[in-house]
C-alpha atoms as a PDB file:
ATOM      1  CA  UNK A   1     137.683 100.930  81.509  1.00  0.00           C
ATOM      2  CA  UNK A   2     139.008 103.929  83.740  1.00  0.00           C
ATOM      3  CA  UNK A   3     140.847 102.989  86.744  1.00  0.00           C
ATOM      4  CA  UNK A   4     139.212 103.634  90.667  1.00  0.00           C
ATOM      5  CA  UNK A   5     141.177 106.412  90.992  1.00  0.00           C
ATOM      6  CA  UNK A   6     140.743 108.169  87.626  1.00  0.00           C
ATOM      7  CA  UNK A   7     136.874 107.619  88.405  1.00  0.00           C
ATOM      8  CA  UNK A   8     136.857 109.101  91.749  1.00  0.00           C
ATOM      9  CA  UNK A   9     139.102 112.072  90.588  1.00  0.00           C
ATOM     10  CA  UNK A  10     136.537 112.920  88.093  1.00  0.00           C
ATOM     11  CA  UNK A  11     133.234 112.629  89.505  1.00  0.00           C
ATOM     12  CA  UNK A  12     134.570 114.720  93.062  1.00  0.00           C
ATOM     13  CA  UNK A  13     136.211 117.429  90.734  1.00  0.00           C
ATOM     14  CA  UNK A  14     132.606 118.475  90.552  1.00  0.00           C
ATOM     15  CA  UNK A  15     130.282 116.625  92.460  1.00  0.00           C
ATOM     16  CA  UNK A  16     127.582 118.503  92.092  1.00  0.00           C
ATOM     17  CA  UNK A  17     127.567 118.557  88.814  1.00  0.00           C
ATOM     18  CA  UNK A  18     127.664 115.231  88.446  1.00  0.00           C
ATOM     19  CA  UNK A  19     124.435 114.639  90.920  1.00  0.00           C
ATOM     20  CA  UNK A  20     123.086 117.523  88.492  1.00  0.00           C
ATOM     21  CA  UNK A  21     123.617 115.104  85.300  1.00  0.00           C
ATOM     22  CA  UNK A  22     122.018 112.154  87.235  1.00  0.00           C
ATOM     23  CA  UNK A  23     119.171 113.734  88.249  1.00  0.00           C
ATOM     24  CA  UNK A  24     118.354 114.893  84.722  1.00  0.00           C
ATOM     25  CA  UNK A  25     118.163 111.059  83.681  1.00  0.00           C
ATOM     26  CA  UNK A  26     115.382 109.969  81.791  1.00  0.00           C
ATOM     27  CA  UNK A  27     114.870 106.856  83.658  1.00  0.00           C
ATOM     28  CA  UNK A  28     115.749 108.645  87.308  1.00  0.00           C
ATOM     29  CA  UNK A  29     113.529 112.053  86.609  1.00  0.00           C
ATOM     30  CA  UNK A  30     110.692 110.069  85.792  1.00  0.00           C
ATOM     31  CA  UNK A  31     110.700 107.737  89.241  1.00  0.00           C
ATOM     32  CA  UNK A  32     111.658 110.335  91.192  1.00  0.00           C
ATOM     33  CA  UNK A  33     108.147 112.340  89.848  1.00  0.00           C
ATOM     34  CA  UNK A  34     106.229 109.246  90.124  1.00  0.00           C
ATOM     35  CA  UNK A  35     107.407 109.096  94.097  1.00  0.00           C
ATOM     36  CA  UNK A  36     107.026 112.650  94.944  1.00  0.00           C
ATOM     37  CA  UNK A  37     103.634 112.556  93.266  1.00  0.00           C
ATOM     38  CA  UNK A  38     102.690 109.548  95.439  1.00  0.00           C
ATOM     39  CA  UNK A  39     104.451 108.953  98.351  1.00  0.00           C
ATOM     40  CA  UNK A  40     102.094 111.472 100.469  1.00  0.00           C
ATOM     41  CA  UNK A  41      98.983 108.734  99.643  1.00  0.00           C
ATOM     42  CA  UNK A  42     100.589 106.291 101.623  1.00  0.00           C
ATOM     43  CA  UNK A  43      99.518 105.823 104.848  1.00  0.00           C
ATOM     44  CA  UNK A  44     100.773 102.614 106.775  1.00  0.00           C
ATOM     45  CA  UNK A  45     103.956 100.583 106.318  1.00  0.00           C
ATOM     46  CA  UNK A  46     101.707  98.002 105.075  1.00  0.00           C
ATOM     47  CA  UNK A  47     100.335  99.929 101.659  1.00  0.00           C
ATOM     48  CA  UNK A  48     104.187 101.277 101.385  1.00  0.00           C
ATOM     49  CA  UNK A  49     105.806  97.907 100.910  1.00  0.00           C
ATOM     50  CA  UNK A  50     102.776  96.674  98.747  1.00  0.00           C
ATOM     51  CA  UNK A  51     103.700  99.577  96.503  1.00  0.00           C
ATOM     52  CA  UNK A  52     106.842  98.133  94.439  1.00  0.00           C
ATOM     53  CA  UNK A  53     107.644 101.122  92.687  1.00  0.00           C
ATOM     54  CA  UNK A  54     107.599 103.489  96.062  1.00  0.00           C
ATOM     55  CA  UNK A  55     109.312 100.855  98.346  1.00  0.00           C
ATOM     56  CA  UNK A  56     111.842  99.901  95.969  1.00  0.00           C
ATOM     57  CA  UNK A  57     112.758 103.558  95.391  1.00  0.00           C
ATOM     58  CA  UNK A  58     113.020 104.258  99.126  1.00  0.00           C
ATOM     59  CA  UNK A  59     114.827 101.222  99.649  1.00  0.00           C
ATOM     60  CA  UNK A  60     117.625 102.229  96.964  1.00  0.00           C
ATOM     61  CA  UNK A  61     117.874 105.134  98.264  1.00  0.00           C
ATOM     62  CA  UNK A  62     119.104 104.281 101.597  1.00  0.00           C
ATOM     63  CA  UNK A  63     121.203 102.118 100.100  1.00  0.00           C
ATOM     64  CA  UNK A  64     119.372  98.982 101.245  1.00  0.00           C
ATOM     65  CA  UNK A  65     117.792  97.330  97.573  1.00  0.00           C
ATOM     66  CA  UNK A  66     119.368  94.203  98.313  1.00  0.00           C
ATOM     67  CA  UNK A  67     116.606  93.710 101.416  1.00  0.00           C
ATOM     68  CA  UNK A  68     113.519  95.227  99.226  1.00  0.00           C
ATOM     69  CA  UNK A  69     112.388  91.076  98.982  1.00  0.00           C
ATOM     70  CA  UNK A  70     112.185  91.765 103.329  1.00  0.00           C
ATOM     71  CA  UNK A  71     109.168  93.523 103.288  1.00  0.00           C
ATOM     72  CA  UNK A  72     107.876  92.132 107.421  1.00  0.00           C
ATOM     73  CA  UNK A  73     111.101  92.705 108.774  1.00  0.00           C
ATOM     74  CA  UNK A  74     111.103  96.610 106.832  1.00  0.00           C
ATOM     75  CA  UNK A  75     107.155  96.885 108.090  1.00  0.00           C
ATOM     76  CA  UNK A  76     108.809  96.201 111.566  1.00  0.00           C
ATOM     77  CA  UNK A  77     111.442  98.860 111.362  1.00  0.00           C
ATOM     78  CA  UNK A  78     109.168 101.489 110.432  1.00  0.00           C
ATOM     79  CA  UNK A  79     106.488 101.145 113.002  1.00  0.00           C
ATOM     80  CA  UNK A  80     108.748 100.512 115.697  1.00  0.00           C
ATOM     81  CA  UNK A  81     109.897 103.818 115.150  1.00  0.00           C
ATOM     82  CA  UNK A  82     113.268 105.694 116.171  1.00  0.00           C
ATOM     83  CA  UNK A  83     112.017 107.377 120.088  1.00  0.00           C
ATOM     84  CA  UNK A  84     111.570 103.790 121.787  1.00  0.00           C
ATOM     85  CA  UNK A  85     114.988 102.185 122.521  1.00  0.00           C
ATOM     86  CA  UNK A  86     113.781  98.704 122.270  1.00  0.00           C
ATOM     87  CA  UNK A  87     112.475  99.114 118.961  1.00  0.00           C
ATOM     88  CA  UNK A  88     114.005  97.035 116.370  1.00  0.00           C
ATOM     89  CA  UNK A  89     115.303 100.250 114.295  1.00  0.00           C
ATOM     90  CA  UNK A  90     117.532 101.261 117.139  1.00  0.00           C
ATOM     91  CA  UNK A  91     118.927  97.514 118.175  1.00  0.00           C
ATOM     92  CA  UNK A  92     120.377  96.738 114.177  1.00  0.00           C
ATOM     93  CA  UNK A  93     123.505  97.968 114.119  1.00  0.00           C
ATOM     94  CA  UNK A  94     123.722  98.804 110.567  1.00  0.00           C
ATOM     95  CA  UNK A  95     122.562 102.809 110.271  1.00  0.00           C
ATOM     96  CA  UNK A  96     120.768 102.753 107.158  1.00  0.00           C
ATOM     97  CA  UNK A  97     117.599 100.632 109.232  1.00  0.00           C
ATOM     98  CA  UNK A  98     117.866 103.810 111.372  1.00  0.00           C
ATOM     99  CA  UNK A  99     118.144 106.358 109.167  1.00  0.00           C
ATOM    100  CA  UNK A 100     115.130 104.570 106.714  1.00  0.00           C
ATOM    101  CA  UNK A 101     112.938 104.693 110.124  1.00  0.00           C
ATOM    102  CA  UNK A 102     113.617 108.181 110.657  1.00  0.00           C
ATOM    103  CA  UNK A 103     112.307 108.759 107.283  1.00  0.00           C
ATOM    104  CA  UNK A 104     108.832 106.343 107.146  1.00  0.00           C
ATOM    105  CA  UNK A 105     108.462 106.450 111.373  1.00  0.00           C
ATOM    106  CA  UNK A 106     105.083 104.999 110.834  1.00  0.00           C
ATOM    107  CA  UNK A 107     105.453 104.142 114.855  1.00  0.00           C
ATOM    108  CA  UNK A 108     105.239 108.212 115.880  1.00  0.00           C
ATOM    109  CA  UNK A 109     104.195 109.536 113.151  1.00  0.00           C
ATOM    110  CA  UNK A 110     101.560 107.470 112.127  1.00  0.00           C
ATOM    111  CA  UNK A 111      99.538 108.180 109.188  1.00  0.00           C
ATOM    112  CA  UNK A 112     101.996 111.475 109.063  1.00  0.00           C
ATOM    113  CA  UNK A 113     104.891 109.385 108.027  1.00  0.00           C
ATOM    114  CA  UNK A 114     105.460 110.328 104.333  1.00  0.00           C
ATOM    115  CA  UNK A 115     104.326 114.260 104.913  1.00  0.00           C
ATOM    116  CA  UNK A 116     108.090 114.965 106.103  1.00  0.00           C
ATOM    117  CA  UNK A 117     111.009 116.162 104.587  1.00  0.00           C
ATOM    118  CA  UNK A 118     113.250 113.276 105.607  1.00  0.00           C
ATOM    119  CA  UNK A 119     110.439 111.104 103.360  1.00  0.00           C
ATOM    120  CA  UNK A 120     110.165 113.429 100.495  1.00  0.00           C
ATOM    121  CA  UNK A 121     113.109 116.103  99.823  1.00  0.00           C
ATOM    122  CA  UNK A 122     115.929 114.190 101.567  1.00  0.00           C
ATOM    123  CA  UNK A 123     114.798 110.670 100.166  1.00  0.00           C
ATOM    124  CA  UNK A 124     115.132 111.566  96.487  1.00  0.00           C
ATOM    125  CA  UNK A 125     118.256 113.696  97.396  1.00  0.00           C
ATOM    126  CA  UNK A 126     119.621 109.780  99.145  1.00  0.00           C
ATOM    127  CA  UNK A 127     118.142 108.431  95.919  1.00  0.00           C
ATOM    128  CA  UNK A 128     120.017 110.602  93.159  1.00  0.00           C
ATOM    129  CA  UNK A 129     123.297 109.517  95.348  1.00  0.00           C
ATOM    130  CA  UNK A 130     123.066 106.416  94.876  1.00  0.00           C
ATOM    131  CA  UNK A 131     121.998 106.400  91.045  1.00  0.00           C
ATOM    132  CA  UNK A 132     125.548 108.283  90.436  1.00  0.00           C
ATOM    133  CA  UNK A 133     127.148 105.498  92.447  1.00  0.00           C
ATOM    134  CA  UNK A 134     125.187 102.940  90.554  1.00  0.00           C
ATOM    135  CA  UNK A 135     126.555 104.904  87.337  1.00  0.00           C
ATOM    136  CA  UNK A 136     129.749 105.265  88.410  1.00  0.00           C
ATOM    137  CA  UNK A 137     130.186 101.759  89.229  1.00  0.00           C
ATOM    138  CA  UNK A 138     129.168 100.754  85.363  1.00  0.00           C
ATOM    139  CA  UNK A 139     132.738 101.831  84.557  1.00  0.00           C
ATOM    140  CA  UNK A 140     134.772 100.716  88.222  1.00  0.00           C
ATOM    141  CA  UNK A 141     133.072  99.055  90.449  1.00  0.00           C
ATOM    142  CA  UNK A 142     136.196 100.263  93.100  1.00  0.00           C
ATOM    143  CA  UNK A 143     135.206 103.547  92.243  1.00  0.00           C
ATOM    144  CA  UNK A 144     131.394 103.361  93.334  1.00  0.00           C
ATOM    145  CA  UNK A 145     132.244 101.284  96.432  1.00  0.00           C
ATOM    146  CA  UNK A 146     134.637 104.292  97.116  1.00  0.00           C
ATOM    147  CA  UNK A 147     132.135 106.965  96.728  1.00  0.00           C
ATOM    148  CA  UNK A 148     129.917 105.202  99.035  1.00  0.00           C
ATOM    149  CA  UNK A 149     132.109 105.422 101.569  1.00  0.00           C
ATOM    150  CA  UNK A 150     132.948 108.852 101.402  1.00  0.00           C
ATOM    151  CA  UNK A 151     128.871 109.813 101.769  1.00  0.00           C
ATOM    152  CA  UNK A 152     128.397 107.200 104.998  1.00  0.00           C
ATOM    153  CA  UNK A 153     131.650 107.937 106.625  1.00  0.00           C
ATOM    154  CA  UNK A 154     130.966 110.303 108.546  1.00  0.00           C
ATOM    155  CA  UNK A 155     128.054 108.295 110.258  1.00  0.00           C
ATOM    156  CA  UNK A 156     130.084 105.203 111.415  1.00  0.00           C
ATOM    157  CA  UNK A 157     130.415 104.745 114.932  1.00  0.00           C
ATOM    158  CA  UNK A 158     131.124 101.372 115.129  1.00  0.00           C
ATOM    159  CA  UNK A 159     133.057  97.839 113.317  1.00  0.00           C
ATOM    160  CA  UNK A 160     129.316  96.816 113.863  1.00  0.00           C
ATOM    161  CA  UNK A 161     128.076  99.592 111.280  1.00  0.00           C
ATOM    162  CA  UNK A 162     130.871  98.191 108.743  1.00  0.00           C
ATOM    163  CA  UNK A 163     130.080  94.702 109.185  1.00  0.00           C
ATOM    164  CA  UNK A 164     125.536  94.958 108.420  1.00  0.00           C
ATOM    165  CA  UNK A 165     127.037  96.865 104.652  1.00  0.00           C
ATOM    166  CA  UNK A 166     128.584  94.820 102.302  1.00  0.00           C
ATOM    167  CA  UNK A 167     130.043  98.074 100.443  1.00  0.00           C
ATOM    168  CA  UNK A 168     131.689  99.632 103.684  1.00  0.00           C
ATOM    169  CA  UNK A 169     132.957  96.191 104.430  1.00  0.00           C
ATOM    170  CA  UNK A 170     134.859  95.640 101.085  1.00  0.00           C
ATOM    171  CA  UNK A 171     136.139  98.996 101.610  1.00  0.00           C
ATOM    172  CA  UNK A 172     137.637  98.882 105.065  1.00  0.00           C
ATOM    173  CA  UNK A 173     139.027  95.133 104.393  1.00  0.00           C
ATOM    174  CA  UNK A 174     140.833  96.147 100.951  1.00  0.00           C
ATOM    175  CA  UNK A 175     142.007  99.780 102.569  1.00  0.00           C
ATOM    176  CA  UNK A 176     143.010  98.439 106.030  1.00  0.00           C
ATOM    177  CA  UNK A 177     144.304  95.024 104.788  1.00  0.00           C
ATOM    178  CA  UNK A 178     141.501  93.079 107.063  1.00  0.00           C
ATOM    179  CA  UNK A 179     142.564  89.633 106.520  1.00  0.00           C
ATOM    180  CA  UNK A 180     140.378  87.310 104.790  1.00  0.00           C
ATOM    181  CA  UNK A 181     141.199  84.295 107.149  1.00  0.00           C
ATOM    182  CA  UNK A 182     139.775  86.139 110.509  1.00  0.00           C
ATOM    183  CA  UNK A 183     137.603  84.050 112.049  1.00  0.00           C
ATOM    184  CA  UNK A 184     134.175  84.455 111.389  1.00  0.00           C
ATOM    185  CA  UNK A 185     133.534  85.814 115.228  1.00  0.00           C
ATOM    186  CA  UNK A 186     131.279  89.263 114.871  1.00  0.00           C
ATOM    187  CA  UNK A 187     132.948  90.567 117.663  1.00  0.00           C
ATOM    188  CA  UNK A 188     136.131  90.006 116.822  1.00  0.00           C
ATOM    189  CA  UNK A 189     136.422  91.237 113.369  1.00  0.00           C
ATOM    190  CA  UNK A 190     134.250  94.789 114.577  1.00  0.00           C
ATOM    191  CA  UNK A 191     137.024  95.073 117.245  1.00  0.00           C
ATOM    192  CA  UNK A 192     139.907  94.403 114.790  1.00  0.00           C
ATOM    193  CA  UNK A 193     138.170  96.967 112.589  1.00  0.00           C
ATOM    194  CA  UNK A 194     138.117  99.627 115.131  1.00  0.00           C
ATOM    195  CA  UNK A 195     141.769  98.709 115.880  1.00  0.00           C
ATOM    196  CA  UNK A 196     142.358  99.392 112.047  1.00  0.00           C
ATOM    197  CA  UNK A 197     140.122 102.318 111.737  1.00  0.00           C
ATOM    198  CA  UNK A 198     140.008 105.451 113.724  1.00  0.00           C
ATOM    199  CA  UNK A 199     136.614 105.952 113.971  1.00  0.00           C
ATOM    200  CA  UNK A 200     136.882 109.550 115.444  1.00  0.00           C
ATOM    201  CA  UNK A 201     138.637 110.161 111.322  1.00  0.00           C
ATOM    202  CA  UNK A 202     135.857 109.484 109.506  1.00  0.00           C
ATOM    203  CA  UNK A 203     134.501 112.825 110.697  1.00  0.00           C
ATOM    204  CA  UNK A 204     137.504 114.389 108.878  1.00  0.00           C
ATOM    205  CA  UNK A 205     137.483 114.950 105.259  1.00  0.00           C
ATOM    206  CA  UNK A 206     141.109 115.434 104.592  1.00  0.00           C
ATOM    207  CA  UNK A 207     141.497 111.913 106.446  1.00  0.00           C
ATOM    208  CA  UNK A 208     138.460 110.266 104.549  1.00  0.00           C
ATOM    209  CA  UNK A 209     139.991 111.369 101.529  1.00  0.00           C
ATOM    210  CA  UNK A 210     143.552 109.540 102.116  1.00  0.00           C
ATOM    211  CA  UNK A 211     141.560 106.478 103.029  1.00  0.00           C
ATOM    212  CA  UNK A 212     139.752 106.894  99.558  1.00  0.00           C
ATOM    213  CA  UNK A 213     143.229 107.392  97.892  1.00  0.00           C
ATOM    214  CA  UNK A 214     144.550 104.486  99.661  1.00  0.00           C
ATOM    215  CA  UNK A 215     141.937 102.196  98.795  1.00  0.00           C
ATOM    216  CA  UNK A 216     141.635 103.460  94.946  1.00  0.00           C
ATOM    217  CA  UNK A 217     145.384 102.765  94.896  1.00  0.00           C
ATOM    218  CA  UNK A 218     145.203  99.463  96.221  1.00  0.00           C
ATOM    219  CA  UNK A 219     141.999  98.422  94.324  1.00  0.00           C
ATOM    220  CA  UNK A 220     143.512  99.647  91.187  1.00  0.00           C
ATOM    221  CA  UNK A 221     146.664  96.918  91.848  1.00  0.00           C
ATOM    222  CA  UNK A 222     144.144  94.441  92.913  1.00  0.00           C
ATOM    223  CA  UNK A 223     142.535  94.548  89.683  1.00  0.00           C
ATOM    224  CA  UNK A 224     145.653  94.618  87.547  1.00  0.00           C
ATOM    225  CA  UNK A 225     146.391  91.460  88.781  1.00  0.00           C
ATOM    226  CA  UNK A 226     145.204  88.096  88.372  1.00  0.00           C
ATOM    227  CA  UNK A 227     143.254  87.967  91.952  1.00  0.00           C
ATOM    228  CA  UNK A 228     139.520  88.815  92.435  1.00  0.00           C
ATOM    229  CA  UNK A 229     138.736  92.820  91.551  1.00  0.00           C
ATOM    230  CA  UNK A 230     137.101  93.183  94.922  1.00  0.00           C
ATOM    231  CA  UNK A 231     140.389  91.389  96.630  1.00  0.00           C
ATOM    232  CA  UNK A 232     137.564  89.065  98.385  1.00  0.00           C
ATOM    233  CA  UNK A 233     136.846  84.996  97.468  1.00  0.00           C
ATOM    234  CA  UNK A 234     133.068  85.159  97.149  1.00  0.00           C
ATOM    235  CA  UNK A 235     132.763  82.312  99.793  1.00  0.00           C
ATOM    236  CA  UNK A 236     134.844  84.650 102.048  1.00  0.00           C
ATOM    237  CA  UNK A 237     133.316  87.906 101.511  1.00  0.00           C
ATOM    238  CA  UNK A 238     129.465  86.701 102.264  1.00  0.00           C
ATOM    239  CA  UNK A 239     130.150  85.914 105.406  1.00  0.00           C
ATOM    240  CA  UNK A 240     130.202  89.057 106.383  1.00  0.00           C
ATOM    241  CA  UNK A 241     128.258  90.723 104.131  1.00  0.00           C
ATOM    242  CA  UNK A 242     124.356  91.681 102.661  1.00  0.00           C
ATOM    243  CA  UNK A 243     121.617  89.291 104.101  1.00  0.00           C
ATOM    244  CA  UNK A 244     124.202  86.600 105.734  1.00  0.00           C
ATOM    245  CA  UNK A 245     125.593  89.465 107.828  1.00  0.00           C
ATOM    246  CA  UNK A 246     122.214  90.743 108.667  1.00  0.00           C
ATOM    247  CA  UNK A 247     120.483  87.518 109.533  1.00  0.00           C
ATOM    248  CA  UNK A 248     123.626  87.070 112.235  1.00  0.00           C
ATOM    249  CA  UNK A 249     122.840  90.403 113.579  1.00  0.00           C
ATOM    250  CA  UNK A 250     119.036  90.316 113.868  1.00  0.00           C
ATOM    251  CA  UNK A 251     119.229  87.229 115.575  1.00  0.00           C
ATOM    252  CA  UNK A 252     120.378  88.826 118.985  1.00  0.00           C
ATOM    253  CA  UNK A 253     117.316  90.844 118.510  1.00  0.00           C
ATOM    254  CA  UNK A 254     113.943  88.311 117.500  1.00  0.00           C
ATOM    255  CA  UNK A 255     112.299  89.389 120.310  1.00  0.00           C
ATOM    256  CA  UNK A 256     111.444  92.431 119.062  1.00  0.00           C
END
């Protein structure tokens, strides 16, 4: 099995021929026709979560498979919209609820929703990303966590952000040494993140790049070893990640 860093050396020496490879996939060429040839018909959020095969694609492409099972909480994201501040899209702090409204804003857009770029063009574009992550991470699992980083950088803002992903999270903790014991305080541990983290580097690809070389190096030791290949006890790492995290977050906002 290559190492993180031998991974990520490979597949950025020519990224876009990699996303070229991926997106010639038997498997990925055929769902990404059968959405493009589809997604158009769909006309409420209710007939787009009833359609497996569209919502699941949608969902993995904005990196958010793990909630496809949510389908009332997702029907509420997408026709509350982005332009209202109080709707639920804009009070989650994790981006990818944002960015999936912006794409399916059933709320402004209405019926109009899947007509738009961000719902066609830019979804299957999100969608071949995350296959070569997926791919990537069938030979180091450091390696696709690290990729995924690299792509959302750029659009963190906040320790909030890093907490609602499980990927980011595992990142920043292993590359910034967050310490497994901190106490299970939201607040807190998005504060000691931002303490870790320069937020206003992420917007710098030299300086996303060391982080990526930092963590690759220290995921590589990590998995030499005897310890956990993620550096995380399972017990430890859910409690701040995927649905666990989430369900802490949307709780400050069930009103909505």
């Amino acid at each position: 099995m290559l190492s993180a860093t031998t991974s990520i050396q490979i597949v950025t020496a020519d990224l876009n021929r990699a996303k070229a490879r991926i997106a010639s996939d038997t498997l990925v060429r055929r769902e990404t026709k059968y959405y493009l040839d589809n997604i158009k018909s769909i006309k409420t959020s209710k007939d787009f979560v009833n359609n497996y095969r569209l919502f699941s694609y949608a969902m993995k492409a904005y990196g958010l498979s793990d909630m496809t099972y949510a389908k009332t909480m997702m029907q509420r994201v997408m026709d509350g919209g982005v332009t209202n501040a109080k709707s639920m899209a804009n009070h989650l702090s994790d981006p990818r609820f944002k960015a999936f409204a912006k794409a399916f804003d059933f709320g402004d857009k209405a019926a109009g929703a899947t007509a738009s770029d961000a719902a066609n063009t830019a979804t299957t574009k999100s969608y071949i990303d995350q296959a070569l992550e997926d791919d990537v991470g069938e030979q180091n699992e450091g390696a696709r966590v690290a990729l995924y980083f690299m792509r959302n950088a750029p659009n963190i803002t906040s320790g909030y952000q890093v907490l609602g992903d499980k990927a980011l999270f595992r990142f920043v903790q292993i590359a910034f040494d967050i310490p497994t014991t901190t106490s299970n305080t939201l607040d807190r541990v998005s504060k000691l993140i931002e303490s870790k983290m320069h937020l206003s580097d992420l917007k710098n690809p030299d300086k996303v790049k060391t982080m990526v070389r930092r963590f690759a190096t220290l995921w590589d030791l990590q998995n030499a070893s005897t310890q956990n290949a993620s550096g995380l006890q399972p017990s430890q790492s859910e409690a701040f990640s995927g649905a666990a995290n989430l369900t802490a977050i949307q709780s400050r906002y069930s009103q909505f």
